[in-house]
Protein backbone atom coordinates (compact mmCIF):
# COMPACT_ATOMS: atom_id res chain seq x y z
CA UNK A 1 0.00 0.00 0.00
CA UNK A 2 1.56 3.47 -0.97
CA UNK A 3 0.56 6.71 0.89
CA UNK A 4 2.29 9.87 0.27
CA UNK A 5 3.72 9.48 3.93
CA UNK A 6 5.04 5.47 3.39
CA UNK A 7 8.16 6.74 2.45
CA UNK A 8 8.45 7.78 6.40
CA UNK A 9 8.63 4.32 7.01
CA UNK A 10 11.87 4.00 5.13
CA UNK A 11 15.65 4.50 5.32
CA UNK A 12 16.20 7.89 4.26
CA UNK A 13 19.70 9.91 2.94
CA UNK A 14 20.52 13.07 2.22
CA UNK A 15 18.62 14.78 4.65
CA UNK A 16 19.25 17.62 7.08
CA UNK A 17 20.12 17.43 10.79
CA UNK A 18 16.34 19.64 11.41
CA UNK A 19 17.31 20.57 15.60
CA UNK A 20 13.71 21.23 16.23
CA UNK A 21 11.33 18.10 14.73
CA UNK A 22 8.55 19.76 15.87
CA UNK A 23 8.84 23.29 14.06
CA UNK A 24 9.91 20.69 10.68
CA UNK A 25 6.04 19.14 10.97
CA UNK A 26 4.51 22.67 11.89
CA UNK A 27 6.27 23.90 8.17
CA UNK A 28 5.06 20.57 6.28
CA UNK A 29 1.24 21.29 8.20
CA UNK A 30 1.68 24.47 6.56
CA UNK A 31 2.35 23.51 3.03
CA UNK A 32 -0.59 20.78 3.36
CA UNK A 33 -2.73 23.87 3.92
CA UNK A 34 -1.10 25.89 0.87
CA UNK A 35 -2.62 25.72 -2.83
CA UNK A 36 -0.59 23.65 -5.26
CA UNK A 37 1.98 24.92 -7.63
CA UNK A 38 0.93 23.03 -10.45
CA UNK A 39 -2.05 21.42 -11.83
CA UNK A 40 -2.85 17.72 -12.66
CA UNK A 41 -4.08 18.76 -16.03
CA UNK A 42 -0.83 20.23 -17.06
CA UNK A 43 1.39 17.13 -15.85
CA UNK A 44 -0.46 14.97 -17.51
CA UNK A 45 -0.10 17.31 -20.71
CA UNK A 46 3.95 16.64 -19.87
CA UNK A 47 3.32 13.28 -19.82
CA UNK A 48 1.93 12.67 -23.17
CA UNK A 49 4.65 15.28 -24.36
CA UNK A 50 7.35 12.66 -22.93
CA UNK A 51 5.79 9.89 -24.61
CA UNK A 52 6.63 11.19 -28.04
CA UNK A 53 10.34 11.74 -26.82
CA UNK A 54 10.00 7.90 -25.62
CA UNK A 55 8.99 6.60 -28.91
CA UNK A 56 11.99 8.29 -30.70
CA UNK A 57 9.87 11.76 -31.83
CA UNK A 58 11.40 14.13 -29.59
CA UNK A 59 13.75 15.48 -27.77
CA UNK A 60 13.96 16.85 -24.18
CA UNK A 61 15.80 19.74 -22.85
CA UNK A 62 15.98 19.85 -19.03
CA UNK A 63 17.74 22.85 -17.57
CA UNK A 64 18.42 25.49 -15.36
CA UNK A 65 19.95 26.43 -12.10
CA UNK A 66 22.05 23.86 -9.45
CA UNK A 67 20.24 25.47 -7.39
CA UNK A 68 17.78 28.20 -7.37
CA UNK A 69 18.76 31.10 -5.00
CA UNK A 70 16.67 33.17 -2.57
CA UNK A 71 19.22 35.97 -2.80
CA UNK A 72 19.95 35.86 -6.47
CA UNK A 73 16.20 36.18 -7.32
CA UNK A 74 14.28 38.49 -9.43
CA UNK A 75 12.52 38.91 -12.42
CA UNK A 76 15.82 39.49 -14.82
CA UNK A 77 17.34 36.16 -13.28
CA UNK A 78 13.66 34.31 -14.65
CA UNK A 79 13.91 36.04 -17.77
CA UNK A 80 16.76 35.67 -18.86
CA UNK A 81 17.50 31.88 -17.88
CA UNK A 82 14.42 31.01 -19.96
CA UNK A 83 16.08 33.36 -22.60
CA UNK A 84 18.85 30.78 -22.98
CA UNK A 85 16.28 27.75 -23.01
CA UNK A 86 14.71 29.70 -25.90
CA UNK A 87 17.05 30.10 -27.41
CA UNK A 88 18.33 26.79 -27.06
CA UNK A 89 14.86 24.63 -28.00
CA UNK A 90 14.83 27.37 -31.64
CA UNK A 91 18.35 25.84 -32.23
CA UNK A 92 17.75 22.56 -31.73
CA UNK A 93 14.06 22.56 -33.35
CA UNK A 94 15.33 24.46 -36.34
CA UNK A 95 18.27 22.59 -36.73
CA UNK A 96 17.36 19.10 -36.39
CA UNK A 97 13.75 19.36 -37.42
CA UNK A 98 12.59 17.50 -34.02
CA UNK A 99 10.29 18.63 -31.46
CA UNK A 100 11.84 20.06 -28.12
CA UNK A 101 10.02 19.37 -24.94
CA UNK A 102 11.26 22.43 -22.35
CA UNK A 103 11.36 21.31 -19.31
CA UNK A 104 13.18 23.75 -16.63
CA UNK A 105 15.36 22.74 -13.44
CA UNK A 106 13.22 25.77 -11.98
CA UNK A 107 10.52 26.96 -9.56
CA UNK A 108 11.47 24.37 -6.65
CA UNK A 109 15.22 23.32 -7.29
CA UNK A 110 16.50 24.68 -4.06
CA UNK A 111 17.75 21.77 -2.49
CA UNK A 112 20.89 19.76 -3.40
CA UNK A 113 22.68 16.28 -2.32
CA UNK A 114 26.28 16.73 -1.01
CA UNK A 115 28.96 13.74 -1.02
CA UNK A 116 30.17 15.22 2.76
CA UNK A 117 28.49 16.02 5.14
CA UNK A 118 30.87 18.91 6.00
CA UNK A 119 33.14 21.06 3.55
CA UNK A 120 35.87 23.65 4.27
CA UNK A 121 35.25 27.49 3.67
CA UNK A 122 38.21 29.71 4.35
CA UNK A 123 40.11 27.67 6.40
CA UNK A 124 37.03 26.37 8.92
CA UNK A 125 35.04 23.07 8.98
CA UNK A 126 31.55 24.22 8.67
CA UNK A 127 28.36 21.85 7.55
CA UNK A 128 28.32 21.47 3.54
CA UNK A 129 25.40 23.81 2.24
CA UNK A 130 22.71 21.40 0.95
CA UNK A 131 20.49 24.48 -0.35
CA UNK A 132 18.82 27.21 0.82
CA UNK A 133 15.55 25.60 0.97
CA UNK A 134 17.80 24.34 4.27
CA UNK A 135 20.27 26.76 5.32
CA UNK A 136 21.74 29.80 3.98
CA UNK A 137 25.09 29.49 2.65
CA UNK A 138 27.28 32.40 4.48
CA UNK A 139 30.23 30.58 5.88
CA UNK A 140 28.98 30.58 9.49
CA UNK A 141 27.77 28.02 11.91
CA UNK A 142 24.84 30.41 12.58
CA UNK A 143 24.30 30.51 9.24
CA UNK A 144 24.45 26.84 8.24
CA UNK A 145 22.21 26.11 10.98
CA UNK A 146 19.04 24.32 9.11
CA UNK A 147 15.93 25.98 9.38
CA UNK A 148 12.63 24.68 8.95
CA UNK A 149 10.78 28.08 7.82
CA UNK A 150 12.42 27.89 4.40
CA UNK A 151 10.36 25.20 3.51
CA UNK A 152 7.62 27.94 3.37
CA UNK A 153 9.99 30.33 1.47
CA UNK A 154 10.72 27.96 -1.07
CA UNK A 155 7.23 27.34 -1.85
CA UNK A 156 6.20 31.11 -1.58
CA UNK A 157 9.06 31.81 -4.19
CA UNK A 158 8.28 28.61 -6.40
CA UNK A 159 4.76 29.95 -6.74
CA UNK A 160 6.41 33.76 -7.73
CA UNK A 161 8.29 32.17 -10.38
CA UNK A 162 5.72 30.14 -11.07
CA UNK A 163 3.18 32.85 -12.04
CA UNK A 164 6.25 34.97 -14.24
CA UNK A 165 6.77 31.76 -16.13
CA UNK A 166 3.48 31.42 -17.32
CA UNK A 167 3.42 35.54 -18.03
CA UNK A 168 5.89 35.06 -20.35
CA UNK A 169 5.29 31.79 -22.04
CA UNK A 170 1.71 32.52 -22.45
CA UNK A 171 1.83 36.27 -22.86
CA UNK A 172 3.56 37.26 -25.67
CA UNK A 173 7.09 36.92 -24.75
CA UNK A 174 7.61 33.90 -26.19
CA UNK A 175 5.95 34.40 -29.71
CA UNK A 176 8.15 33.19 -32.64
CA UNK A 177 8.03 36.39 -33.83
CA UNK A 178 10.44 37.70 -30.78
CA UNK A 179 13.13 35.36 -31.66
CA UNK A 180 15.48 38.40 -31.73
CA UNK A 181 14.66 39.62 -28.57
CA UNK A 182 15.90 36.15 -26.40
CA UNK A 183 19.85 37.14 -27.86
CA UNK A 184 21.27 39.09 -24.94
CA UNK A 185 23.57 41.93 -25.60
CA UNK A 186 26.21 39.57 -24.38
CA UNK A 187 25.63 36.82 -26.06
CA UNK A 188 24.82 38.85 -29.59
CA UNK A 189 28.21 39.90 -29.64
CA UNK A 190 29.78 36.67 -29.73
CA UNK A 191 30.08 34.29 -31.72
CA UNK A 192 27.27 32.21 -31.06
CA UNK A 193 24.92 34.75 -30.76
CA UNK A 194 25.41 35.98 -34.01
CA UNK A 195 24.65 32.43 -35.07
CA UNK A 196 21.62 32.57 -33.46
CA UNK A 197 21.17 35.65 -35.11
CA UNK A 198 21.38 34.33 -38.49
CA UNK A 199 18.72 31.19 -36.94
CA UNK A 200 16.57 34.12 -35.92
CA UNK A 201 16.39 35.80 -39.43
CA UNK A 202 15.30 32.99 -41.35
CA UNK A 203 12.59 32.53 -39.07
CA UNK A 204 11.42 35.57 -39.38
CA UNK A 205 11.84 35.64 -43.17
CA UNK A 206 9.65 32.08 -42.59
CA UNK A 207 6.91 33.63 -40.92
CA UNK A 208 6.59 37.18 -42.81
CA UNK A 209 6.21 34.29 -46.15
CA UNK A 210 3.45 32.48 -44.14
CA UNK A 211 2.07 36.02 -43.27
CA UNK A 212 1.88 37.53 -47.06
CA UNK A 213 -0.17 33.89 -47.59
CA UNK A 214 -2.54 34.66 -45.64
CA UNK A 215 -2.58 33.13 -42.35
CA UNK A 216 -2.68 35.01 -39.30
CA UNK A 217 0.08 34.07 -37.05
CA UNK A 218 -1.57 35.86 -33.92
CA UNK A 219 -4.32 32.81 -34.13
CA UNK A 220 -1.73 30.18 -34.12
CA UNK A 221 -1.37 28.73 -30.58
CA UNK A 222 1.76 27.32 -31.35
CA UNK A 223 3.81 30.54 -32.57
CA UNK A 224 2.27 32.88 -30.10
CA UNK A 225 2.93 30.69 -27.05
CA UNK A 226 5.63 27.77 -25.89
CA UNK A 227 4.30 25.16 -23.48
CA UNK A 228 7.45 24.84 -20.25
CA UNK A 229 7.16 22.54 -17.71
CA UNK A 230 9.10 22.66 -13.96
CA UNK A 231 11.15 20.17 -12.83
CA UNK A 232 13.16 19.73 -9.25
CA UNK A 233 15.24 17.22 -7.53
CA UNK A 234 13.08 15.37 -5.06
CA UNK A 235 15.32 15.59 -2.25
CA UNK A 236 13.19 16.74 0.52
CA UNK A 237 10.38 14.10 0.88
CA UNK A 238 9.00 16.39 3.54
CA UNK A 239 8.57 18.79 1.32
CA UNK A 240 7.19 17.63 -1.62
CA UNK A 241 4.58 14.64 -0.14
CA UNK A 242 3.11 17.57 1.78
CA UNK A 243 2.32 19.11 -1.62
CA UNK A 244 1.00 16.15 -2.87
CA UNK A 245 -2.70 15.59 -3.55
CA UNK A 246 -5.05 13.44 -4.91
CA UNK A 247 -6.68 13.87 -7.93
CA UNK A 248 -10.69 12.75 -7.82
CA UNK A 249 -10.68 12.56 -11.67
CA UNK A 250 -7.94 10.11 -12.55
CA UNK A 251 -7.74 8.74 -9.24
CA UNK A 252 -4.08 9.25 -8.94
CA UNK A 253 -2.05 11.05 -6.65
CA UNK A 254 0.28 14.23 -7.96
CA UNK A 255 3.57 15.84 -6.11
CA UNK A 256 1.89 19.32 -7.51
CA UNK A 257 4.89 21.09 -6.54
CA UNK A 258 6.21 20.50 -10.03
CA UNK A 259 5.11 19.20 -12.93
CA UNK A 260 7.84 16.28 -13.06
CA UNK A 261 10.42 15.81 -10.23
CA UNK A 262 13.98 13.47 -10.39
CA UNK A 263 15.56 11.30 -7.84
CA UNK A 264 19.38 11.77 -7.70
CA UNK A 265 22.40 9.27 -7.93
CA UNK A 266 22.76 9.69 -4.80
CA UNK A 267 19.30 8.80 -3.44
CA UNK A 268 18.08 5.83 -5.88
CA UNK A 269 18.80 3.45 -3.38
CA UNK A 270 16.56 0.80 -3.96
CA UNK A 271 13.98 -0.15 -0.66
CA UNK A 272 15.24 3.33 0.88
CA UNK A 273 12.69 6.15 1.04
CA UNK A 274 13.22 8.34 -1.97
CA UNK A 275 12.22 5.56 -4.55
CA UNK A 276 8.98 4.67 -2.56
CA UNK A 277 7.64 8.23 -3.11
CA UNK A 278 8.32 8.35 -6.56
CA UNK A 279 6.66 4.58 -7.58
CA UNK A 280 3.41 6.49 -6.20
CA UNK A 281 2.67 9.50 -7.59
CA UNK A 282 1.33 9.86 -11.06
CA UNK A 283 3.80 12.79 -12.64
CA UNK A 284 6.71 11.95 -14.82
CA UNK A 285 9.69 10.49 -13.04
CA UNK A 286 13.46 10.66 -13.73
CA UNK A 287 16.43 8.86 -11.84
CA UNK A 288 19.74 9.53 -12.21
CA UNK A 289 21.85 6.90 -13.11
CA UNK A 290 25.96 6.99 -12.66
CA UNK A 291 28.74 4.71 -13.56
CA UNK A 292 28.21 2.49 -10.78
CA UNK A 293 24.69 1.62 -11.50
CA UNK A 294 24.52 -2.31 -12.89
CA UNK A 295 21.77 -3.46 -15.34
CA UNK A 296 20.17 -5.70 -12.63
CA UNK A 297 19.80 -2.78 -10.46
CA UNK A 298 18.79 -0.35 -13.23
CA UNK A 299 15.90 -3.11 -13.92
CA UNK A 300 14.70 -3.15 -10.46
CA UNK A 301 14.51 0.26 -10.58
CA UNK A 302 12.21 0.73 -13.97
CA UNK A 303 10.29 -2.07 -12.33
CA UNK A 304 9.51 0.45 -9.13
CA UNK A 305 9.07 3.58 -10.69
CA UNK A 306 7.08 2.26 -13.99
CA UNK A 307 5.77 -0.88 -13.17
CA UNK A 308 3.04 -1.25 -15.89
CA UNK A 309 5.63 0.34 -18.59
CA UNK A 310 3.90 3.45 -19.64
CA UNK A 311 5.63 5.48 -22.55
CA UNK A 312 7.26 8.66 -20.61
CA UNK A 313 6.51 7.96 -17.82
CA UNK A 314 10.12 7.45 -16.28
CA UNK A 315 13.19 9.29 -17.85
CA UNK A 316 16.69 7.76 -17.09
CA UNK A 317 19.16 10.59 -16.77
CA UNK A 318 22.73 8.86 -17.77
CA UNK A 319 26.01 10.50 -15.96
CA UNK A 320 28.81 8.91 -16.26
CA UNK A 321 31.50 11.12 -17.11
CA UNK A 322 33.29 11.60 -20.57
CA UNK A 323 35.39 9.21 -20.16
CA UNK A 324 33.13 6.44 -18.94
CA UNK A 325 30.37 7.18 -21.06
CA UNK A 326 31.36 4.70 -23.88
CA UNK A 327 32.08 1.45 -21.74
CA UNK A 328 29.29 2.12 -18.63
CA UNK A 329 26.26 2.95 -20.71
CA UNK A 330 25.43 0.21 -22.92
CA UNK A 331 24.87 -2.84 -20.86
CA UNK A 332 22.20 -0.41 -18.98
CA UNK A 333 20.81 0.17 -22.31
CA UNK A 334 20.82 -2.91 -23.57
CA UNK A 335 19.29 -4.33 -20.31
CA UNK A 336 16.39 -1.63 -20.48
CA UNK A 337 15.71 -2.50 -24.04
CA UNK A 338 15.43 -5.90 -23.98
CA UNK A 339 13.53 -5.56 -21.09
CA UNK A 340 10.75 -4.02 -23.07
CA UNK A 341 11.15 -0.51 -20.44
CA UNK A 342 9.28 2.20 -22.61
CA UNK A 343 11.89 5.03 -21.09
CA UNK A 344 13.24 8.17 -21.86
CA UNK A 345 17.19 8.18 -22.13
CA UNK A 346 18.14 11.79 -21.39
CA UNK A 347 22.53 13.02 -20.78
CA UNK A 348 23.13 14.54 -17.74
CA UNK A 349 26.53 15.66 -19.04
CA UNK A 350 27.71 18.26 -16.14
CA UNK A 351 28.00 15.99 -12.64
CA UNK A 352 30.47 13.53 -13.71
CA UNK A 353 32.76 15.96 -15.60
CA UNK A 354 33.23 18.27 -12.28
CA UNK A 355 36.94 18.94 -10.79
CA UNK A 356 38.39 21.66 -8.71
CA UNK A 357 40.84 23.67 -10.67
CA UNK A 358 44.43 24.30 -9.41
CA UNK A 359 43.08 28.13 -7.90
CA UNK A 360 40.06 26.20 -6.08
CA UNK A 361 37.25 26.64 -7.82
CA UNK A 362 34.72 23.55 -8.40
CA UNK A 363 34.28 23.96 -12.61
CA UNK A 364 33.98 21.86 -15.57
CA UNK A 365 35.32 22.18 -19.06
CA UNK A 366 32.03 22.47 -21.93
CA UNK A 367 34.47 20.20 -24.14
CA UNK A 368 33.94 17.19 -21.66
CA UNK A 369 30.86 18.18 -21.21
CA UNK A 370 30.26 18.16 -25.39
CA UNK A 371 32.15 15.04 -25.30
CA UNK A 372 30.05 13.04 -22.76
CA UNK A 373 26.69 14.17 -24.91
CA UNK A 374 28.72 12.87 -27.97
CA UNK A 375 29.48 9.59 -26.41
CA UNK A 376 25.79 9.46 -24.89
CA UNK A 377 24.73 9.65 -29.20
CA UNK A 378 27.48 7.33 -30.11
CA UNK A 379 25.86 4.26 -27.38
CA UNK A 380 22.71 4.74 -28.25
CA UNK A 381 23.28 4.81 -32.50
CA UNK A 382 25.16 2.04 -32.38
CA UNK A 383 22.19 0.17 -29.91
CA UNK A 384 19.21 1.48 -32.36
CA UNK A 385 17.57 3.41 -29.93
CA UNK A 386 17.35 7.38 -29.28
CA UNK A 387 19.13 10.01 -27.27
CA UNK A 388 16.11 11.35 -25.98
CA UNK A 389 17.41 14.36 -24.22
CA UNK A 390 20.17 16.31 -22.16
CA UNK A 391 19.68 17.46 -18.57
CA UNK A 392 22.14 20.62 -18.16
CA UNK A 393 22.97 23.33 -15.69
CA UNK A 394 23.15 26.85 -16.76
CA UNK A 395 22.13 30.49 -16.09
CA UNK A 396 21.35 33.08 -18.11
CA UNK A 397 23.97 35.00 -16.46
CA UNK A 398 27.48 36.30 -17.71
CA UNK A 399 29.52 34.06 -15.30
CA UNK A 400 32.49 32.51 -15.30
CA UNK A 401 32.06 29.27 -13.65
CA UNK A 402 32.81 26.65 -16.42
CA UNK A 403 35.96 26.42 -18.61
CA UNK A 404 36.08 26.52 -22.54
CA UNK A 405 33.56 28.12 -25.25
CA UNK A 406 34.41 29.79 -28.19
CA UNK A 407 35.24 32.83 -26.01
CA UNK A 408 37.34 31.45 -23.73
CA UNK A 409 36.91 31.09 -20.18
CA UNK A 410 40.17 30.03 -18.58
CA UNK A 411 41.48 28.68 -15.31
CA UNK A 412 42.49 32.42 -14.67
CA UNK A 413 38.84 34.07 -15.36
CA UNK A 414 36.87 31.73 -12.79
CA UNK A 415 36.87 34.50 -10.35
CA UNK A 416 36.14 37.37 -12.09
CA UNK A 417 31.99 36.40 -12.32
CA UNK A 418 31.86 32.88 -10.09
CA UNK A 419 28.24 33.85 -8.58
CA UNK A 420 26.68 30.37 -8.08
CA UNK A 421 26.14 28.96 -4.64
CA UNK A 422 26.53 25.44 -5.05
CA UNK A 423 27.88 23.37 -8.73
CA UNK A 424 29.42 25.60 -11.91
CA UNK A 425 26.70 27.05 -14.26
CA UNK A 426 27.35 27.19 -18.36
CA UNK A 427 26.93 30.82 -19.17
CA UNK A 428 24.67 31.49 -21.64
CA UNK A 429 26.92 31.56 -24.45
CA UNK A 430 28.48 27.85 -23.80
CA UNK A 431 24.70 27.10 -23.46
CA UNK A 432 23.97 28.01 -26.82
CA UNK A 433 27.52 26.31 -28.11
CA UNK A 434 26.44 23.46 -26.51
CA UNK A 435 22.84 23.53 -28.46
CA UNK A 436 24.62 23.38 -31.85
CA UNK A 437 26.80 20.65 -31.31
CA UNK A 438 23.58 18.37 -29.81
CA UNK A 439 21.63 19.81 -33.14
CA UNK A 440 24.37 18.49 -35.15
CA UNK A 441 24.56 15.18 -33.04
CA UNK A 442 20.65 14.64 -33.24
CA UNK A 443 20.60 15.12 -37.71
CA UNK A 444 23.01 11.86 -37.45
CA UNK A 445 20.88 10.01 -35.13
């Protein structure tokens, strides 16, 4: 029997050290009380979405933040990170001629696994920041005390965002006829936004044809508006089972704090607690699956989380590194195949390329990066079945938190913009970099 609570009943990881239980179930009480975030109509519109990308007819983009910020917030930040997905899902879609499914790491991503439990900030042992849906991250003991209120803030920002991102997917913003607006002044300078630029005319040439023929592009859905779906980690079980509800009219329980939600490599333990949640609830699913991962244990888990093998339904998120990529990913594939597992294969290209360059900073290099989503293609042409998506981290901030791009960011640059709180962000120009090389990848496949 599932509940949204069974999961209590479980081993559990990842979780803070809450000092005060009783404030943590006053917070989830609260949330119980809140409206959702989402609506059971809409995931279900994801999920049919997904089941195109799980028959081989489209492709998913998942991305956004490593985590969201509650200092770093306004409505620039919004904008202009779903400026890069844009931006992004035109390249890909114009390039490649396949659909792109937008699905942002957005609107709830606040919390984050750590592999210690502690980490060392100027020279003092203080508890690793796991998020500040948890804890802010100032490098104090005062500071990195976890606090049970933020569960509220989180949702009271989620819902914020929330309401902006359907503004401007539904409003206007996002009309094909704007494709020139999404190319920051930073990124139009370079050389990939003036490839985007060039993208971005022959659109518009396209739709100023369809307009002298007659049709009236302000009555078609489909230029005038995008549909973008929210996505978050699962981390928190508190958290997001106290924002689940049932649903009288499919008889189905929905986590409506997001429209689909992951489990990390870190939590896919299989009879632990994050794993029970997700088999229950009705909204897309993804795990993330690393290098360790065997195809007996990747089984058990398709077996959990989609037991009656319903297209889309559950999205395997691949990170293995660049240089594992090639020799850990096809026995999984083969075994889900074979298997008869109706899943989405998406590249989480960014975790298992991560290192801490010689001046300290945690970064990664976009040509590892472009090389594990090149090996991902490679497994899965040579297996007859389809990359079905990449799962990325980026902002649509100038930073310099990643190495490489066709303007260089070097070892010696990471501190002149290194804003994020947590993992290293592509900037929006190595985001769009990166969407060329996967449009080029997906016209092979």
């Amino acid at each position: 029997m599932w509940t949204p609570d069974s999961w209590r009943e479980l081993p559990i990881l990842q979780q803070p050290e809450w000092e005060d239980q009783g404030q943590v179930e006053l917070a989830e009480k609260e949330l119980v009380a809140l409206p959702p975030l989402v609506y059971p109509a809409e995931i279900r519109d994801l999920s049919q979405q997904l089941a195109v990308a799980a028959k081989g007819k489209a492709f998913v983009l998942q991305a956004g933040d490593c985590a969201e910020s509650f200092h770093d917030y306004s409505v620039d930040t919004v904008r202009n990170k779903l400026k890069v997905i844009l931006q992004m899902a035109v390249v890909l879609t114009y390039s490649s001629g396949v659909p792109v499914i937008k699905l942002g790491r957005i609107a709830g991503q606040f919390a984050k696994p750590r592999s210690s439990a502690t980490e060392n900030v100027m020279g003092q042992d203080l508890p690793a920041f796991r998020g500040h849906i948890v804890h802010d991250d100032a490098p104090t003991l005062d500071a990195r005390r976890p606090d049970p209120h933020r569960l509220i803030q989180a949702y009271y920002q989620s819902a914020a965002t929330l309401n902006l991102l359907r503004a401007l997917t539904k409003g206007g913003f996002s009309h094909l006829s704007q494709v020139h607006t999404w190319n920051q002044e930073f990124v139009a300078t370079s050389e990939e936004g003036q490839r985007y630029e060039a993208v971005a005319f022959e659109i518009e040439r396209a739709l100023k044809f369809m307009a002298a023929c007659g049709i009236d592009l302000n009555q078609e859905q489909h230029l005038r508006e995008v549909n973008f779906w929210t996505s978050h980690e699962a981390l928190l079980l508190g958290y997001d089972s106290s924002l689940t509800r049932y649903d009288r009219a499919s008889g189905q329980y929905y986590d409506l704090s997001a429209h689909s939600i992951w489990i990390g490599e870190r939590t896919r333990a299989i009879g632990h607690a994050h794993l029970e949640f997700g088999r229950g609830i009705a909204n897309p699913v993804g795990c993330k699956v690393g290098p360790t991962t065997t195809p007996s244990e990747i089984l058990e888990i398709c077996e959990i989380l989609n037991p009656h093998r319903i297209p889309g339904k559950l999205t395997l998120i691949s990170r293995m590194g660049a240089e594992q990529v090639a020799s850990k990913l096809p026995p999984l594939v083969k075994a889900v195949t074979d298997a008869g597992h109706p899943v989405v294969w998406s590249c989480d290209p960014m975790h298992g390329n991560t290192f801490v360059s010689e001046n300290g900073f945690k970064t990664r290099n976009l040509e590892a990066v472009i090389a594990e989503v090149a090996g991902f293609f490679r497994v899965h042409r040579k297996l007859g079945t389809w990359p079905g998506g990449i799962h990325v981290e980026l902002t649509g901030e100038d930073v310099t938190e990643c190495l490489g791009g066709s303007r260089q960011v070097s070892v010696e640059d990471l501190d002149t913009a290194y804003n994020t709180v947590c993992d290293p962000r592509l900037n929006a120009r190595q985001s769009l970099d990166l969407a060329y090389r996967v449009a080029e990848m997906l016209i092979q496949s």
